[in-house]
Protein backbone atom coordinates (compact mmCIF):
# COMPACT_ATOMS: atom_id res chain seq x y z
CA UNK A 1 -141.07 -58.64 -81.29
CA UNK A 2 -143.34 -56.35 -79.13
CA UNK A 3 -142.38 -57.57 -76.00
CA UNK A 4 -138.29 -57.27 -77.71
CA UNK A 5 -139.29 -53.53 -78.13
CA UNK A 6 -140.54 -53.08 -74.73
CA UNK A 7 -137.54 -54.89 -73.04
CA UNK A 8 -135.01 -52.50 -74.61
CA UNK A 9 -137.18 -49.62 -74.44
CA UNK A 10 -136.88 -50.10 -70.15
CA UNK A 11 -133.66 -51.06 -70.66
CA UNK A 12 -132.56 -47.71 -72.32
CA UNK A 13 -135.01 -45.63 -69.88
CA UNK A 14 -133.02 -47.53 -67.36
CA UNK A 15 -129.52 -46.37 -68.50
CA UNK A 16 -130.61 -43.03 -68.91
CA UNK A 17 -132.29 -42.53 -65.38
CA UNK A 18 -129.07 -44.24 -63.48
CA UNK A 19 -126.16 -42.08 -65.86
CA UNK A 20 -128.27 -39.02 -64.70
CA UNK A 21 -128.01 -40.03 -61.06
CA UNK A 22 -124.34 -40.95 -61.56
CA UNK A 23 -123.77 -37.76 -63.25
CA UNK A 24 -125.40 -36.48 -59.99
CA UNK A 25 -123.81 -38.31 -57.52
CA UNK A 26 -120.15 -37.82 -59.52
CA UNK A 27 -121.08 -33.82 -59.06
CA UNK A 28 -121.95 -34.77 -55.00
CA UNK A 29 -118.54 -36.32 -54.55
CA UNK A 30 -116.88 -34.11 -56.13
CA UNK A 31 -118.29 -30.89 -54.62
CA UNK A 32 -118.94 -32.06 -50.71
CA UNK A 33 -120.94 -29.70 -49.40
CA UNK A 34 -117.81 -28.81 -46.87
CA UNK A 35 -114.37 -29.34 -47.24
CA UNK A 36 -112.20 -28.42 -44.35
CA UNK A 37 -107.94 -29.32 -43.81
CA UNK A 38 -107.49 -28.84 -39.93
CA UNK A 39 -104.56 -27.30 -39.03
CA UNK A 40 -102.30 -30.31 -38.60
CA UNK A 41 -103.25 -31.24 -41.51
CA UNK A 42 -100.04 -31.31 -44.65
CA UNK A 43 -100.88 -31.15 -48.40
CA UNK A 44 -97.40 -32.30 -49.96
CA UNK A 45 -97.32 -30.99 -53.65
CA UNK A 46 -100.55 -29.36 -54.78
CA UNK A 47 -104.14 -29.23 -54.11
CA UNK A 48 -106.76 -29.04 -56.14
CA UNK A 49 -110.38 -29.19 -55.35
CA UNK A 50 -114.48 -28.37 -56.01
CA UNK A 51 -116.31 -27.55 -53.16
CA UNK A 52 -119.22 -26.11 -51.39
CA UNK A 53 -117.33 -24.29 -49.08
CA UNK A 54 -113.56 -24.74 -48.43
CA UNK A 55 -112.16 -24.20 -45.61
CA UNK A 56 -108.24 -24.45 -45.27
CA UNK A 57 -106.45 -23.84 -41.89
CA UNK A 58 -103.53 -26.46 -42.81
CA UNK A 59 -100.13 -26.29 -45.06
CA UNK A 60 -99.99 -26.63 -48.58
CA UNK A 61 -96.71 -26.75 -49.97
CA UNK A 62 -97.69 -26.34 -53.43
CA UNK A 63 -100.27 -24.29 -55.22
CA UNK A 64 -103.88 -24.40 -54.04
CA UNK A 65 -106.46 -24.61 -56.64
CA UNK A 66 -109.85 -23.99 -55.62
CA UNK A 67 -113.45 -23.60 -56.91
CA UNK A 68 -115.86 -23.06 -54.37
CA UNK A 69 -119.96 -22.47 -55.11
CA UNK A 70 -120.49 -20.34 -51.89
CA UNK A 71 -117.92 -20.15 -49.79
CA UNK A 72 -113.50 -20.09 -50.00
CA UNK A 73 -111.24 -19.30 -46.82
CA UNK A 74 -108.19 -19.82 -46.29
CA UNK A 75 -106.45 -19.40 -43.00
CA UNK A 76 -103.25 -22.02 -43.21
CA UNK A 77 -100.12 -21.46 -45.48
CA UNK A 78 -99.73 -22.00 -48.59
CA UNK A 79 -96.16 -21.76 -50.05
CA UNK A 80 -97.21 -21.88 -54.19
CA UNK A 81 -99.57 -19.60 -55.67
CA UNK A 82 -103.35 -19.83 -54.47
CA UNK A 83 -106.20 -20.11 -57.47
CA UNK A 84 -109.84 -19.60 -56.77
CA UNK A 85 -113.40 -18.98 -57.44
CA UNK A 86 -116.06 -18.57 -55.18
CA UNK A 87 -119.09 -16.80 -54.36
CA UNK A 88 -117.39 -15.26 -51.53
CA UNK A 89 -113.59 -15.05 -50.60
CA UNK A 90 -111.87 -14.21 -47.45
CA UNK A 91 -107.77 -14.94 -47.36
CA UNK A 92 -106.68 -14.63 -43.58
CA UNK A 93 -103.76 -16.71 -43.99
CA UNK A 94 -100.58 -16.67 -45.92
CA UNK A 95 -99.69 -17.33 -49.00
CA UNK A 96 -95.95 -16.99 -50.65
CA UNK A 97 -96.78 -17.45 -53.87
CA UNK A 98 -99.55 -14.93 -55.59
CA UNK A 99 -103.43 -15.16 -56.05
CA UNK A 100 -105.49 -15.06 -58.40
CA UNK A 101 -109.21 -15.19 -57.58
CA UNK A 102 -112.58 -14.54 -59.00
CA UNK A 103 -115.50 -13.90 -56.77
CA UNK A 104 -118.41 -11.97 -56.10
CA UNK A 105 -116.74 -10.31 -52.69
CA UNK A 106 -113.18 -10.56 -52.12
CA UNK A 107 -111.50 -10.02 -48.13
CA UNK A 108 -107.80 -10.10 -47.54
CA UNK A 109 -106.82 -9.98 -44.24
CA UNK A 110 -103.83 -12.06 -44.12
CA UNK A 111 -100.48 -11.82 -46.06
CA UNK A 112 -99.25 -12.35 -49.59
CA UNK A 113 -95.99 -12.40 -50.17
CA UNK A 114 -96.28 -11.71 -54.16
CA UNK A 115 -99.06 -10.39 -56.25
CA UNK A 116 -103.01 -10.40 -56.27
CA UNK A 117 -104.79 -10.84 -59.58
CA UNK A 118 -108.57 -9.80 -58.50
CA UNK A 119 -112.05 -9.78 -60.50
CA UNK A 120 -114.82 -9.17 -57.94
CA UNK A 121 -117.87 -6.61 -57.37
CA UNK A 122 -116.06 -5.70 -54.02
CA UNK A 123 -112.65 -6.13 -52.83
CA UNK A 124 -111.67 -5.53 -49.52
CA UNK A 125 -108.11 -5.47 -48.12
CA UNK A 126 -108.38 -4.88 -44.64
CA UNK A 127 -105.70 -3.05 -41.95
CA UNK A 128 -102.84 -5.08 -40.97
CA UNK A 129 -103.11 -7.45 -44.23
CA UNK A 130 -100.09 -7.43 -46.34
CA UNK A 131 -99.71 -7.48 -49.90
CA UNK A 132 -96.14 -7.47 -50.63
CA UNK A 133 -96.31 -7.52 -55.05
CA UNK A 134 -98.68 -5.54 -56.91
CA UNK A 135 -102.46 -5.75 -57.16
CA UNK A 136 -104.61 -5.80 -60.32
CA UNK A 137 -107.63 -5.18 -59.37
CA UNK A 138 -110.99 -5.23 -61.48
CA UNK A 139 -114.37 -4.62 -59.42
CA UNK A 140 -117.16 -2.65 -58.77
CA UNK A 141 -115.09 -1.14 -55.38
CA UNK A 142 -112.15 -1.23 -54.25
CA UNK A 143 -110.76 -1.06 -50.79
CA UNK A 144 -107.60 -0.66 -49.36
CA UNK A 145 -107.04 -0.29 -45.72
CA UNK A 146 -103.76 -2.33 -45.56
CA UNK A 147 -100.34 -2.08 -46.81
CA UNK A 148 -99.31 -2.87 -50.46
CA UNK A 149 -95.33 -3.23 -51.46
CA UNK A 150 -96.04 -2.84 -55.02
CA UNK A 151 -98.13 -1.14 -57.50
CA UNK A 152 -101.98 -0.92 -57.95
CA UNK A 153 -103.85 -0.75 -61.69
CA UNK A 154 -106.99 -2.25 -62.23
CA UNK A 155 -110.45 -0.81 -63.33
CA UNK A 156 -112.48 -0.20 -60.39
CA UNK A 157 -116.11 1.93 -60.39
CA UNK A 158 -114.94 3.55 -56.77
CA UNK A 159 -111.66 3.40 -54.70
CA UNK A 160 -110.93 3.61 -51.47
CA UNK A 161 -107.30 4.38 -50.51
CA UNK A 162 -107.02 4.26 -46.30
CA UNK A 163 -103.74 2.23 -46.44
CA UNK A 164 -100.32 2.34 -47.42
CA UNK A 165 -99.24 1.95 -51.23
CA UNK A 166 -95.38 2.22 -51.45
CA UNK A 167 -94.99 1.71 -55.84
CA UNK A 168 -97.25 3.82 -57.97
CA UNK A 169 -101.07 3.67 -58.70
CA UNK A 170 -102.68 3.84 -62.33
CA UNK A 171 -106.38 3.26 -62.51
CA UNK A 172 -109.16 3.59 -64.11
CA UNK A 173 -111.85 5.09 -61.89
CA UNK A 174 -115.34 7.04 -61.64
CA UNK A 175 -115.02 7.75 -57.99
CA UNK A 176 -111.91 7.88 -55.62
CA UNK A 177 -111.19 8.62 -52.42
CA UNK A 178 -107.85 9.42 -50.42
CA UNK A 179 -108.30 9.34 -46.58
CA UNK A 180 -106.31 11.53 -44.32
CA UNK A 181 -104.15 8.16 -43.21
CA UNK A 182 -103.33 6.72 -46.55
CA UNK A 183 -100.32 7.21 -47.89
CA UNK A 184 -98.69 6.59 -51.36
CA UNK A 185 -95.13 6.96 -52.21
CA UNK A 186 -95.26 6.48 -55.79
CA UNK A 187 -96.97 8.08 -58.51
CA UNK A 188 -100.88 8.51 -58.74
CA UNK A 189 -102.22 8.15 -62.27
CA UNK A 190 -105.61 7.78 -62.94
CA UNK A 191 -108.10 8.10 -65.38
CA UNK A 192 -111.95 9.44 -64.69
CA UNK A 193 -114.39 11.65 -66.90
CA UNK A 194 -114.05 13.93 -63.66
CA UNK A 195 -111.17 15.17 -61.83
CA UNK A 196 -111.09 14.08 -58.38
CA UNK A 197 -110.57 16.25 -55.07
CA UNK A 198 -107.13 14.60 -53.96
CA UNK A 199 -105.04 15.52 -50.75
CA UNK A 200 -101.36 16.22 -52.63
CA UNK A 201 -100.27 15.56 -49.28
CA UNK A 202 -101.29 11.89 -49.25
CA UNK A 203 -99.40 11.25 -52.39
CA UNK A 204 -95.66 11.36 -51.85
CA UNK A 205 -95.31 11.22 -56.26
CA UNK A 206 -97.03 13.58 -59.11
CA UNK A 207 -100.86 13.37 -59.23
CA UNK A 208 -102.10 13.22 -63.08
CA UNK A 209 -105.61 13.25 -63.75
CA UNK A 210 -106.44 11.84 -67.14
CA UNK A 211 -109.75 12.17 -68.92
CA UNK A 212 -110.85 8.98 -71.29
CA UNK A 213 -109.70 8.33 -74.53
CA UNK A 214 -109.35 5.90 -77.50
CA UNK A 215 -105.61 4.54 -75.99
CA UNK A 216 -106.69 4.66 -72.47
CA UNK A 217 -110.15 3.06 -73.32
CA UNK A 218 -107.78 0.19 -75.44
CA UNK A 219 -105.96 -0.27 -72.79
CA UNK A 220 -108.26 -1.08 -70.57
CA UNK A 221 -110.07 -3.73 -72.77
CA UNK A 222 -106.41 -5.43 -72.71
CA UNK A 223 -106.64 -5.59 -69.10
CA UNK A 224 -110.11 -6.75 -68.84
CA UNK A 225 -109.21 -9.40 -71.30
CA UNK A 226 -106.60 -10.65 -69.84
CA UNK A 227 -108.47 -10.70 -66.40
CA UNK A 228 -111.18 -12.38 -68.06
CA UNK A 229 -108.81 -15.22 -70.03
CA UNK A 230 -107.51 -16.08 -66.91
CA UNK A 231 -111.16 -16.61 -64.93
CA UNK A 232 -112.15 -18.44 -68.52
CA UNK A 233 -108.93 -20.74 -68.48
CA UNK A 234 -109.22 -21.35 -65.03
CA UNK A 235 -113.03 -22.25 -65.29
CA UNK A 236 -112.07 -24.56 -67.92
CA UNK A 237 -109.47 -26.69 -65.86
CA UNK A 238 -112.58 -27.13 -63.04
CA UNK A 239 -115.26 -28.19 -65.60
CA UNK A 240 -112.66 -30.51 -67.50
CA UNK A 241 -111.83 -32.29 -64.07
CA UNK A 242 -115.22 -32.25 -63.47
CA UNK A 243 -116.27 -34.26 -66.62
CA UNK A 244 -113.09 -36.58 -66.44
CA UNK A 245 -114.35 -37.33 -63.07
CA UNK A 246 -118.36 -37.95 -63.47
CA UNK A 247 -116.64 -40.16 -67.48
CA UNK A 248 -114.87 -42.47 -65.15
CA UNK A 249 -117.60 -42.79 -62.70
CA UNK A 250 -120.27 -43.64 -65.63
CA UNK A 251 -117.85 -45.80 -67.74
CA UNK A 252 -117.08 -47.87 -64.63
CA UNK A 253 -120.76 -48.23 -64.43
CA UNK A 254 -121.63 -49.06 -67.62
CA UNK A 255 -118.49 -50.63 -69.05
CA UNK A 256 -119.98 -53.29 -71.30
CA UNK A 257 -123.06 -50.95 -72.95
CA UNK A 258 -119.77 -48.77 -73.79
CA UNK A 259 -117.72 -51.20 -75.09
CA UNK A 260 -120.39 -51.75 -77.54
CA UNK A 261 -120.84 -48.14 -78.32
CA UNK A 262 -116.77 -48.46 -79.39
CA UNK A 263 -117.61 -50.62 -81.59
CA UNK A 264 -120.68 -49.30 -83.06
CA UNK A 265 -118.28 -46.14 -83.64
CA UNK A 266 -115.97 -48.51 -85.23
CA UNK A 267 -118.16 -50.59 -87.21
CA UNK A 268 -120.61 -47.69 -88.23
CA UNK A 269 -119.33 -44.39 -87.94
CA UNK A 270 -121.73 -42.81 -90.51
CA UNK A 271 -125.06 -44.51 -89.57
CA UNK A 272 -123.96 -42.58 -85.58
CA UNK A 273 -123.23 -39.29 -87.18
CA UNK A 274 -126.61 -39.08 -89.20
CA UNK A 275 -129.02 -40.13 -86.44
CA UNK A 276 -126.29 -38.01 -84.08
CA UNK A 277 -126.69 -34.80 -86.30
CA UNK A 278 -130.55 -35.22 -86.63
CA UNK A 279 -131.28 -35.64 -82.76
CA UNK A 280 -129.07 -32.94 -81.99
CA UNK A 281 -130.79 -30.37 -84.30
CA UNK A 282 -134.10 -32.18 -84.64
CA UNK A 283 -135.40 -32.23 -80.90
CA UNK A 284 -134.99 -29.03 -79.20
CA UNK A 285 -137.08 -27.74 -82.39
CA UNK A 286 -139.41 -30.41 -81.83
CA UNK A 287 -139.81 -30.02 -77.95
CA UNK A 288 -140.48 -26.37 -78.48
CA UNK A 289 -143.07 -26.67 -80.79
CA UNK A 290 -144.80 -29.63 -78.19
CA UNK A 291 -144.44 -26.85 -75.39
CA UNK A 292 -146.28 -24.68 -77.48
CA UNK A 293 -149.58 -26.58 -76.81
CA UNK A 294 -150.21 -26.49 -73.19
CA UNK A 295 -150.55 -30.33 -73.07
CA UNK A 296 -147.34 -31.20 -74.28
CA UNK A 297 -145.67 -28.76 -71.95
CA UNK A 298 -144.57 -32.14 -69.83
CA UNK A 299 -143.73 -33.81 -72.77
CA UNK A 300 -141.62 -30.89 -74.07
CA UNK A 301 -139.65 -30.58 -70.75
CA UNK A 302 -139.08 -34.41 -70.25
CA UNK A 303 -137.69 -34.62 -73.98
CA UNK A 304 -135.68 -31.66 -73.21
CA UNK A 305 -134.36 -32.85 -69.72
CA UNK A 306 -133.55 -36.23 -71.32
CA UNK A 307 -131.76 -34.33 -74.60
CA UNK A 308 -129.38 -32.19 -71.60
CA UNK A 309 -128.18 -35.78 -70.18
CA UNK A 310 -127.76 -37.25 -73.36
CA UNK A 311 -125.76 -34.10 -74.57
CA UNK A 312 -123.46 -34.16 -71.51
CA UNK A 313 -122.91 -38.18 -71.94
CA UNK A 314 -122.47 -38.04 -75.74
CA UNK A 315 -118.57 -37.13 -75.42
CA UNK A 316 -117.70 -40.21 -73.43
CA UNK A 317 -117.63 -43.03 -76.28
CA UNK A 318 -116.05 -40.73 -78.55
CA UNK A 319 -113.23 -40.55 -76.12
CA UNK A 320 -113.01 -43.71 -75.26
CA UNK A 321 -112.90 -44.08 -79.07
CA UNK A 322 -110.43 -41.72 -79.96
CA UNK A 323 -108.19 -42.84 -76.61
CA UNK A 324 -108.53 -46.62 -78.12
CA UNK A 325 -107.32 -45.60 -81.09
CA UNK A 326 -103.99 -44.25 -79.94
CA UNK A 327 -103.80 -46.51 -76.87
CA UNK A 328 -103.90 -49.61 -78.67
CA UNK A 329 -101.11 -51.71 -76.47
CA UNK A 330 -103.71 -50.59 -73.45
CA UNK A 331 -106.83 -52.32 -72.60
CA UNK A 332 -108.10 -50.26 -69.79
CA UNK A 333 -111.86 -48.32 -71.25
CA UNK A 334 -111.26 -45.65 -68.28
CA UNK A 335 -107.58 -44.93 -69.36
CA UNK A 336 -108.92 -44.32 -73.24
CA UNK A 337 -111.63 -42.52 -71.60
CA UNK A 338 -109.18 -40.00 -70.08
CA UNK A 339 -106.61 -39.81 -72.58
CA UNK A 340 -109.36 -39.48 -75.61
CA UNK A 341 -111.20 -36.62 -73.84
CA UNK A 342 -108.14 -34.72 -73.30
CA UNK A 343 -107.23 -34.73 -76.81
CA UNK A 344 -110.85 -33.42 -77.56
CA UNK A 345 -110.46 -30.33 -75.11
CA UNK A 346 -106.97 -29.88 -76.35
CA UNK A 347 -108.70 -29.66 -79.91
CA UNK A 348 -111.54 -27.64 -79.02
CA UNK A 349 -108.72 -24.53 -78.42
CA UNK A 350 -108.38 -24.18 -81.41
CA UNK A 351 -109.26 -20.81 -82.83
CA UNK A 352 -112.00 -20.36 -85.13
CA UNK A 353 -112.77 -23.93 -85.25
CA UNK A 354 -113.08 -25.36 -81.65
CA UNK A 355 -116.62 -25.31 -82.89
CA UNK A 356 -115.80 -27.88 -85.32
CA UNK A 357 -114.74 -30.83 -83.16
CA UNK A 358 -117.60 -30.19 -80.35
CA UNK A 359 -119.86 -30.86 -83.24
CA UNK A 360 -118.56 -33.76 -84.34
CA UNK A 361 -118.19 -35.72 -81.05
CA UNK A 362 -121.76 -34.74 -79.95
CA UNK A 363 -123.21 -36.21 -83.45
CA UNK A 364 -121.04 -39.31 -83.11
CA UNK A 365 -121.40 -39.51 -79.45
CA UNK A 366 -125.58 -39.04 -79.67
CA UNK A 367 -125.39 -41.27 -82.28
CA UNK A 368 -123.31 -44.17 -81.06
CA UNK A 369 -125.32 -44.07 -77.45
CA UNK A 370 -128.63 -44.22 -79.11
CA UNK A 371 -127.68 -46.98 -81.52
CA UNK A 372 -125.76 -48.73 -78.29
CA UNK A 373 -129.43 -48.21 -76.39
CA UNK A 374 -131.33 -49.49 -79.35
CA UNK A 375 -129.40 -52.89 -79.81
């Protein structure tokens, strides 16, 4: 019986240590530490990919869809609308669609042909670039040195007009600046505790200086909202792919240990949510109170490095589950994999009780892997 104990007890530690490297090696393929299309290279349809650092000189004829940990640049064509994140940004190419990107420093240099959507802490659109649409812009500071066919609103802490702005401007703003070669055509709106010192010559429209209040301050949250559902929506489509990705990878691994956590989920779905619920509440508590005593500090981080890989595998057999259950002509444990899990996150939108189904497939998940571990 001891040496039964033992044997399973490796066995488990085994299945642990390799989902963690899978889960590893899932997040290595997926984000290569360099991505680069050459120039001759052609992207029919759409792209979509997780990166180090992308690098795209080639043509993509439909939308590029990016997420990038340091670096995104784009120097080819793209004819659909370009989609990012990144730590830093620089747009030299073209695009004919619009953009929407979130990043810590933004450069355009090349051309749009529609709109930019823009959260950054600087944002730089440099001479010669091209913005045909408007620009929302939402940063720290703003620069434009280029020419813009549209309009420009945003909330941005300083602003630097240098460029050419040919629809009207309405921002919110603590500091702006007009040079002596920018010029605006349209209207100049914006709204600042102080008035700023403002060239009426550089404006070809009415300058309005408006100080804060409860509608402008309302409408500004709107804005940031929206600016902010779109980074959250968009950082949700990247981490689902992600997890759909590193599922398949581990369920390909470990296709028979699953198969048995199905049924356990089948068989007993109660006995998995009670030993779920109490391992999911039960041993961050415990590990912090081990980590209180400096001798357990090991212990404590182990348990709670163990209870972060468990946590992120604990969806899988609950998709599978759930994907069996509608699939049921299908055979295939990756295709129930996929189909269940995008049910869950479909679920999880819900408002007010997203909460509610996350809970659920972590108890049932924990529950069914430990009970699939134990034998």
């Amino acid at each position: 019986m001891r040496r039964l104990w033992i044997g399973r007890f490796v066995v488990g530690a085994l299945i642990v240590i390799l989902t963690g490297l899978t889960i590893g090696y899932a997040f290595e393929a997926y984000n290569d530490s360099d991505t680069v299309l050459t120039e001759d290279r052609l992207i029919e349809g759409d792209y979509i990919k997780a990166a180090n650092r992308i690098l795209n000189k080639g043509k993509i004829t439909g939308d590029f869809i990016v997420a990038a940990s340091h670096e995104l640049s784009h120097e080819g064509i793209v004819e659909g609308d370009l989609i990012g994140a990144a730590a830093e940004s620089k747009i030299a190419g073209l695009v004919k669609g619009d953009i929407r990107l979130a990043a810590t420093n933004i450069s355009i240099e090349g051309e749009i042909n529609r709109n930019a959507s823009m959260l950054a802490n600087r944002i730089v659109q440099y001479k010669d670039s091209i913005i045909e649409g408007s620009i929302h812009a939402f940063s720290s500071h703003l620069d434009i040195r280029g020419y813009i066919g549209g309009d420009v609103s945003g909330a941005n802490k300083s602003i630097t007009i240098s460029g050419t702005v040919k629809g009207n401007i309405y921002v919110y703003t603590t500091h702006l600046i007009i040079t002596e070669d920018a010029q605006i055509e349209g209207n100049l709106i914006y709204v600042s505790d102080t008035e700023q010192s403002i060239n009426p010559n550089q404006v070809k429209g009415s300058i309005e200086h408006r100080y804060p209040s409860n509608t402008s301050r309302r409408d500004f949250t709107k804005q940031l909202q929206r600016s902010m559902r779109m980074v959250s929506i968009f950082s949700r489509m990247i981490l689902t792919l992600s997890y759909l990705i590193a599922g398949v990878l581990i369920t390909l691994a470990f296709k028979k240990p699953y198969e048995r956590a199905v049924a356990i989920l089948q068989e007993r779905p109660w006995h998995s949510i009670g030993l779920g619920a109490a391992v999911l509440i039960c041993t961050p508590i415990v590990a912090i109170i081990v980590m209180i005593t400096v001798i357990g500090i090991p212990f404590g981080l182990i348990a709670l490095a163990l209870y972060g890989i468990l946590l992120y595998i604990a969806q899988i057999p609950v998709g599978i589950w759930l994907g069996s259950r509608i699939l049921r002509g299908e055979k295939s444990l990756v295709l129930w994999f996929i189909v269940g899990t995008l049910i869950l996150e479909a679920v999880k939108l819900l408002p007010y009780l997203g909460w509610l189904p996350l809970f659920c497939a972590l108890t049932l998940g924990m529950g069914a892997t430990l009970l699939m571990l134990r034998g």
